[in-house]
Protein backbone atom coordinates (compact mmCIF):
# COMPACT_ATOMS: atom_id res chain seq x y z
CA UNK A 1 -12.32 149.10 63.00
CA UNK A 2 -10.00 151.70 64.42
CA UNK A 3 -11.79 154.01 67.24
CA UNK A 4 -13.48 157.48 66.21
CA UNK A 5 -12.80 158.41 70.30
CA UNK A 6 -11.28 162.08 69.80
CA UNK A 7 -9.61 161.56 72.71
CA UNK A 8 -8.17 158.13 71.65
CA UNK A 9 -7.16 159.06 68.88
CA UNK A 10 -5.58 162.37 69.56
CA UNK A 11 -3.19 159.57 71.54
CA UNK A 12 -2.58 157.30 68.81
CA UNK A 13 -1.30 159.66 66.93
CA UNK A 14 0.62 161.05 68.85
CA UNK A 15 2.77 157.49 68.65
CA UNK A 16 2.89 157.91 65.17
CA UNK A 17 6.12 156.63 63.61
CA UNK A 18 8.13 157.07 67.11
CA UNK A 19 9.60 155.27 69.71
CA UNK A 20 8.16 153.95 73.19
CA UNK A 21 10.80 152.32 75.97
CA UNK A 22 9.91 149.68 77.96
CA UNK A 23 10.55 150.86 81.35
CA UNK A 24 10.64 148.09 83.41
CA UNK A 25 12.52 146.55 86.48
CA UNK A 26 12.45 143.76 88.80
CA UNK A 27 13.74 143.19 92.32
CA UNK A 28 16.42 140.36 90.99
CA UNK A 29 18.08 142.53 88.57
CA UNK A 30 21.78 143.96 89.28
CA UNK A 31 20.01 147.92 88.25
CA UNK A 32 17.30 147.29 90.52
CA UNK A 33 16.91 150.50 92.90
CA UNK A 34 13.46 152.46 94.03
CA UNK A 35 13.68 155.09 91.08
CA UNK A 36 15.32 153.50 88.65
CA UNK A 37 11.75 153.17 86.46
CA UNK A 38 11.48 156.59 86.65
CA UNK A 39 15.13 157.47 85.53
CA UNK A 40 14.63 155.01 82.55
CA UNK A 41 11.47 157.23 81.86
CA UNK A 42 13.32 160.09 82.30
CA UNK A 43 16.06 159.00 79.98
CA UNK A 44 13.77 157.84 77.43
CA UNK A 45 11.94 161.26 77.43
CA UNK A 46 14.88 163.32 77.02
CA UNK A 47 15.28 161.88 74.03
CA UNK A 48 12.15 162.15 72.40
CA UNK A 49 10.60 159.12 72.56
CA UNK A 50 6.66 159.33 72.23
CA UNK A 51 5.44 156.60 74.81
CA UNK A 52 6.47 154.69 78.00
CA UNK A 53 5.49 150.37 78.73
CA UNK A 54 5.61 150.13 82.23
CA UNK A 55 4.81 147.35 84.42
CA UNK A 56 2.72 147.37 87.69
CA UNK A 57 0.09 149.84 89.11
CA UNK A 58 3.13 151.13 91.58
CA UNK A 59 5.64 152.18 88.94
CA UNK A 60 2.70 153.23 86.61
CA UNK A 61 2.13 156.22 89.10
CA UNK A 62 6.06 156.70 89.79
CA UNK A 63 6.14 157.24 85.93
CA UNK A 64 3.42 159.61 85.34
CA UNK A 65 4.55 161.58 88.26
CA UNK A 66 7.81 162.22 86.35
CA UNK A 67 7.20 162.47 82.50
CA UNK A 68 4.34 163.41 80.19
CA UNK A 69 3.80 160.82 77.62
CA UNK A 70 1.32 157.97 77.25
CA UNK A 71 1.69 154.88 79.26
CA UNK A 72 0.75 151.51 78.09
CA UNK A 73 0.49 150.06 81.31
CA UNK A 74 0.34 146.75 82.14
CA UNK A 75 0.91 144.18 85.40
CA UNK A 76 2.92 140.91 85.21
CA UNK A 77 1.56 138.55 87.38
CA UNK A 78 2.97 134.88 87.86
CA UNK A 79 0.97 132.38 88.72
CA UNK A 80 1.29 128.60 89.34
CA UNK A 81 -0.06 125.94 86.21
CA UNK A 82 -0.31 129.13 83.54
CA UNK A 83 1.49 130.70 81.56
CA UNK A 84 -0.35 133.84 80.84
CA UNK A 85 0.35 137.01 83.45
CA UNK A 86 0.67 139.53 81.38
CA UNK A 87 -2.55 141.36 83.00
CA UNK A 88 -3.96 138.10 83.04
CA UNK A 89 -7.43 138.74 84.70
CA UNK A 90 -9.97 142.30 84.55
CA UNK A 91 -8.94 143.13 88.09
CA UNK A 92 -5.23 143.80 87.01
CA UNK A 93 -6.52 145.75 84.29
CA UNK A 94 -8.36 148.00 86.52
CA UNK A 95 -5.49 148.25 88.59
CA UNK A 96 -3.47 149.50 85.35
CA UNK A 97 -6.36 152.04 84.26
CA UNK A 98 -6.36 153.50 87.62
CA UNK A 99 -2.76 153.91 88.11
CA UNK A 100 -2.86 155.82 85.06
CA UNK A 101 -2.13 154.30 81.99
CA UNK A 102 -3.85 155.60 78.87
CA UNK A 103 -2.95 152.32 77.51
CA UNK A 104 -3.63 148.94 79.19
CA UNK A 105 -1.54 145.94 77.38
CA UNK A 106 -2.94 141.92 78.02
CA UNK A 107 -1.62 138.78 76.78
CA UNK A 108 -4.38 138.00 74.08
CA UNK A 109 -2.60 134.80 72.58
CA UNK A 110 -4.57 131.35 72.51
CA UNK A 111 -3.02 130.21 76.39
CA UNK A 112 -5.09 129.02 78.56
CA UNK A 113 -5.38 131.25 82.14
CA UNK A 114 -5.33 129.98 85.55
CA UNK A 115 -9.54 130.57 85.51
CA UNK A 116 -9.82 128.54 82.80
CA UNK A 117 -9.85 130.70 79.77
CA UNK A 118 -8.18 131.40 76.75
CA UNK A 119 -6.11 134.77 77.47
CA UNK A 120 -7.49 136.63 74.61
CA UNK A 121 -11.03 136.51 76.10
CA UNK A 122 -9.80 138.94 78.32
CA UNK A 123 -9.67 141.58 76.03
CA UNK A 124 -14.07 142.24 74.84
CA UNK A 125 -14.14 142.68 79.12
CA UNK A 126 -12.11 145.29 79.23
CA UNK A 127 -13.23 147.08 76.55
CA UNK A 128 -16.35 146.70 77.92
CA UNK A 129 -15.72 147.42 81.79
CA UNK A 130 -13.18 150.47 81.27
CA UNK A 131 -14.13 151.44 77.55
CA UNK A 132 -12.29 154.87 77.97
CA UNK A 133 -9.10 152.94 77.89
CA UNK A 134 -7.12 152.28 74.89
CA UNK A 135 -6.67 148.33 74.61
CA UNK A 136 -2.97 146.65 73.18
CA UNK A 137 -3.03 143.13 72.67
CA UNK A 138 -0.03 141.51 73.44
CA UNK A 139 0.44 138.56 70.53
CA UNK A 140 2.71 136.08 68.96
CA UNK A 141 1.73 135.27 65.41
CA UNK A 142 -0.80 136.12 63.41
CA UNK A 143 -3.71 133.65 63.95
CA UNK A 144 -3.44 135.94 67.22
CA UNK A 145 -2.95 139.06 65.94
CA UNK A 146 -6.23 138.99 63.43
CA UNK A 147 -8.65 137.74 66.19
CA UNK A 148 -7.76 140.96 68.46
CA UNK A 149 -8.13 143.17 65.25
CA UNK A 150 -11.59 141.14 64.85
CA UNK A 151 -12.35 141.63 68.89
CA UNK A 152 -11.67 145.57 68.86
CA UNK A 153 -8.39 145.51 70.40
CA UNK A 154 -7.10 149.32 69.33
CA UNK A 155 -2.92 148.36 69.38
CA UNK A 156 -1.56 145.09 67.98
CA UNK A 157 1.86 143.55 68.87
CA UNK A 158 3.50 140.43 68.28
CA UNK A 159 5.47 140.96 71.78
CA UNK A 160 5.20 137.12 72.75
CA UNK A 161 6.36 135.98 69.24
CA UNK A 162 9.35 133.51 71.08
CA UNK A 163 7.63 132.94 74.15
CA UNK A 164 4.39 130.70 73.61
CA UNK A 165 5.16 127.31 73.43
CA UNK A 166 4.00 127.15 69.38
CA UNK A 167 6.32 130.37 68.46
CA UNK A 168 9.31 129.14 70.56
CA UNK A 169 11.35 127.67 67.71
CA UNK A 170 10.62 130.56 65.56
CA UNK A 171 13.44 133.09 65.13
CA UNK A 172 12.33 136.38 66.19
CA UNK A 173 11.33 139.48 65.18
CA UNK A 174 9.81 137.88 62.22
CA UNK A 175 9.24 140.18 59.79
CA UNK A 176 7.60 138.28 56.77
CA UNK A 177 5.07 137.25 59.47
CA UNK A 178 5.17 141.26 61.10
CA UNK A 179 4.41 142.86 57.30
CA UNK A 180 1.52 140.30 56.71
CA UNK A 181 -0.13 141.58 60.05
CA UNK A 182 0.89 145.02 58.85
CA UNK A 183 -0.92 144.41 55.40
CA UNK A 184 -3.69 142.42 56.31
CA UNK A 185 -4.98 144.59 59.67
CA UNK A 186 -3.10 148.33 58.81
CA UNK A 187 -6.38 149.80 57.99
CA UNK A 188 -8.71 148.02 61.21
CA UNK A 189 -6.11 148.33 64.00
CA UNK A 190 -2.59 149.96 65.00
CA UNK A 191 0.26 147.47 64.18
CA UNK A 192 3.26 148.00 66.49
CA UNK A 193 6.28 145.46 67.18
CA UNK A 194 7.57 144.93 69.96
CA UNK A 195 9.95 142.47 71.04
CA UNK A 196 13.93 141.68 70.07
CA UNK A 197 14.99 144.98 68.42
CA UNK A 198 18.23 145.25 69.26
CA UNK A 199 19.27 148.21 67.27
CA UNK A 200 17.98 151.56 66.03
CA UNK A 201 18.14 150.00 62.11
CA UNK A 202 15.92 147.19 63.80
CA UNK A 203 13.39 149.79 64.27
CA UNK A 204 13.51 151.55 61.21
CA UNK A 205 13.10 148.22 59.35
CA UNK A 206 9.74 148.07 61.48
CA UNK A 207 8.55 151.00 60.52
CA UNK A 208 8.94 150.82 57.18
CA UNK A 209 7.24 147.31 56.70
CA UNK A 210 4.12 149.12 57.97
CA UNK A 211 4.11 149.25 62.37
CA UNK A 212 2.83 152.61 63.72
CA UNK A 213 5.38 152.73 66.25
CA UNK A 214 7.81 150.34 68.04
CA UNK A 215 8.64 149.66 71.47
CA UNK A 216 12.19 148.73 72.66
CA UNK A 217 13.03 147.76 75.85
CA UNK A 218 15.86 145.20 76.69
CA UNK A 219 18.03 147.22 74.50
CA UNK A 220 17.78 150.63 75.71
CA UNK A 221 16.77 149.84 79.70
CA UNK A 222 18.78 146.75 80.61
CA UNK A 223 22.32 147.21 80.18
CA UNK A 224 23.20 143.80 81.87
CA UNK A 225 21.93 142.34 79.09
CA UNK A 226 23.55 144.69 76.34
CA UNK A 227 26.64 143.70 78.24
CA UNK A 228 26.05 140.44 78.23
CA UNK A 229 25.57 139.74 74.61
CA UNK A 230 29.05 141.38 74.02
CA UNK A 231 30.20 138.65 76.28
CA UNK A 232 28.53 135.75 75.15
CA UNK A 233 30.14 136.98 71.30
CA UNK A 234 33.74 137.50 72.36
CA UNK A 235 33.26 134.26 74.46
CA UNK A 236 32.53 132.35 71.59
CA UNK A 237 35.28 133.95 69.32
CA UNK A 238 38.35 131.90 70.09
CA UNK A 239 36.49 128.76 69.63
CA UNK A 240 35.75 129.65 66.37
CA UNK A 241 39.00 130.41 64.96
């Protein structure tokens, strides 16, 4: 059941049928500098994009500071004999919610956690400790993506689709399996995609099987790894003549 939260939903829509980056950066990449999250959020303002994904309660605030748009926030822990971080426990969540994310994003796929637990039972905790927040549920197929509809989660995503061990041979974006969510949970939750759009046409394709809004981030904020597709393709070439 979508949320009848004025306030929630005043947000929601304001996604509607638009673009969010992924602003994200990590010490180890060749664009790493202090501000460079908040030039990618600058950038991705500028031209019109309706949202921001940022990563960790520190660049959260660096972020707000600097644009006005919704953040879905979230904070990528890793953590030894798991493979859920991905705001893998409540505390990280609270961390997101007071950084300032309207959004907070969790793994909800059927991994087991470091405590224990299967990821998604993460998300019925947060909506219950910080039930102002809007809750995204970070998937990868749809066995995943109709329990969070079913659990309350208010954004849907098949972002991990490629990265759980039972999705891993499965080329990705799928978008038979992205316009069954689309169909099946449109009317209970929002459907976005996220993950491997590569290309504005990518997007549209998205939008038109059904997602409220898409987020893109590889392709727009890394350009290492724009480059090095083009690489890895002309590498290739003369072998193949």
């Amino acid at each position: 059941m979508k949320t009848t939260d004025t306030r929630k939903k005043e947000i929601l829509e304001s996604l509607r049928g638009g673009l969010v980056v992924s602003c994200q950066v990590q010490p180890e990449d060749p664009i790493y500098t202090d501000n460079m999250v908040v030039k990618m959020a600058e950038a991705a303002s500028w031209a019109g994009a309706v949202g921001i994904r940022a990563n960790t309660p520190e660049q959260i605030r660096q972020i707000k500071e600097a644009v006005h748009l919704p953040v879905i926030g979230l904070y990528k822990i890793w953590r030894e004999n798991t493979d859920v971080y991905i705001t893998p426990t409540l505390e990280a969540a609270k961390a997101v919610w007071e950084a300032g994310a309207e959004i907070i994003a969790m793994d909800c796929t059927d991994r087991m956690t470091l405590e224990g637990t299967k990821a998604w039972e993460l998300l019925p905790k947060v909506k219950e400790a910080i039930p102002e927040a809007i809750t995204f549920a970070d998937v990868s197929n749809y066995e995943e993506a109709k329990r969070a509809a079913e659990l309350g989660a208010d954004i849907v995503a098949p972002t991990l689709c490629g990265y759980t061990e039972y999705t891993a041979d499965r080329p990705c974006p799928d978008y038979r399996e992205f316009a069954r969510m689309c169909r099946d949970l449109g009317e209970d939750v929002h459907m976005m995609m996220e993950g491997h759009l590569n290309t504005p046409e990518d997007a549209m394709k998205c939008i038109y099987l059904g997602a409220h809004a898409v987020v893109v981030g590889s392709a727009i904020t890394r350009p290492h790894l724009t480059a090095k597709r083009f690489v890895d393709l002309l590498g290739r070439y003369p072998g193949d003549a």
